[in-house]
Protein backbone atom coordinates (compact mmCIF):
# COMPACT_ATOMS: atom_id res chain seq x y z
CA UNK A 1 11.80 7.40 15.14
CA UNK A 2 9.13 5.37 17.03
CA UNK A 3 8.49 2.15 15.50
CA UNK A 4 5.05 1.00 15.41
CA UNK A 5 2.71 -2.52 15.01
CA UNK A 6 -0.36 -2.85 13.21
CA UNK A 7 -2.44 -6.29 13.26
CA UNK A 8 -4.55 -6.58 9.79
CA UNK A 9 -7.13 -9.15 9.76
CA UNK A 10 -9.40 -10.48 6.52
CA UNK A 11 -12.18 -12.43 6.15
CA UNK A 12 -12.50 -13.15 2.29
CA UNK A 13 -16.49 -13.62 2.15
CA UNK A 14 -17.08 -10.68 4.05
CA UNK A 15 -14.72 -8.56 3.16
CA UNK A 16 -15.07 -9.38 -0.62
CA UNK A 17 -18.59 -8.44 -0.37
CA UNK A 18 -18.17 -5.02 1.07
CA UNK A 19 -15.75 -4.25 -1.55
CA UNK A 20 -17.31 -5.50 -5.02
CA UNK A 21 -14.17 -8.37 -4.90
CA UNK A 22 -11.02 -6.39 -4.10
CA UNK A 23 -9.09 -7.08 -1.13
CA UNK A 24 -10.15 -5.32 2.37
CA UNK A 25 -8.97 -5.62 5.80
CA UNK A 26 -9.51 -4.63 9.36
CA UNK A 27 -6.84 -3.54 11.32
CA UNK A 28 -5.62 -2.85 15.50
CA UNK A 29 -2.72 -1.40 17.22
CA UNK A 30 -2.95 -4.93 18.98
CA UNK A 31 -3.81 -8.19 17.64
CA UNK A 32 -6.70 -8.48 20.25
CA UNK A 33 -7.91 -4.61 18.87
CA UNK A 34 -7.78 -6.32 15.23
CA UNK A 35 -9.82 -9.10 16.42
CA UNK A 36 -12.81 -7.27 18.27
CA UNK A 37 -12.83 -4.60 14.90
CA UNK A 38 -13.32 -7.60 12.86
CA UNK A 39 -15.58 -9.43 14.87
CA UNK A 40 -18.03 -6.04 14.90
CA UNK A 41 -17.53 -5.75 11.49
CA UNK A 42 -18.76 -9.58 11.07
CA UNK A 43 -21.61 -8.86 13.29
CA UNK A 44 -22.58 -5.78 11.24
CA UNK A 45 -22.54 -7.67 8.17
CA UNK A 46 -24.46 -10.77 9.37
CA UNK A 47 -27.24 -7.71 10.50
CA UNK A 48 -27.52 -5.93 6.96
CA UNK A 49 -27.30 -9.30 5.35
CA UNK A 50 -30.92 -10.53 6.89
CA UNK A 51 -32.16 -7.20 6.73
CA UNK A 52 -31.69 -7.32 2.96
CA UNK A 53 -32.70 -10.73 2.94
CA UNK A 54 -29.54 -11.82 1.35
CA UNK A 55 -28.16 -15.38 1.99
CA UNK A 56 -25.40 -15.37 4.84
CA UNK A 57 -22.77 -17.93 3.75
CA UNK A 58 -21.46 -20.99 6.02
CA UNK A 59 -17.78 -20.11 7.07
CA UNK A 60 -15.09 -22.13 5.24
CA UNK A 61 -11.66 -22.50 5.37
CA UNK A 62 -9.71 -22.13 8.59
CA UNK A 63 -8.11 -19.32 10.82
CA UNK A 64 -4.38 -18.54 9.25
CA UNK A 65 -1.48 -16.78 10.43
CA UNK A 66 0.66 -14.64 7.59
């Protein structure tokens, strides 16, 4: 049996939005994998958020380790 790591990231207001308020998260077979996939998906939402003309939130709260 191989054993295996995952890295799961979240971003509430993001992440909330794409999924009408339940919980969502982007994942990597390393933590730095997890952290570019997040960061795209960050970018991607920033870029349909003006293009919808909907209000982009300031970031709150603070980077945390589970």
């Amino acid at each position: 049996m191989t054993q295996s790591t995952t890295y799961a990231l979240f971003v509430p207001t993001v992440m909330r939005s794409f999924t009408c308020g339940t919980p969502y998260s982007v994942d990597g077979n390393t933590y730095q994998e997890a952290l570019s996939n997040v960061e795209v998906v960050i970018q991607e939402w920033i870029e349909t958020a003006k293009e919808l003309k909907r209000p982009i939130p300031p970031p709150k709260g603070k980077l945390m380790y589970a």
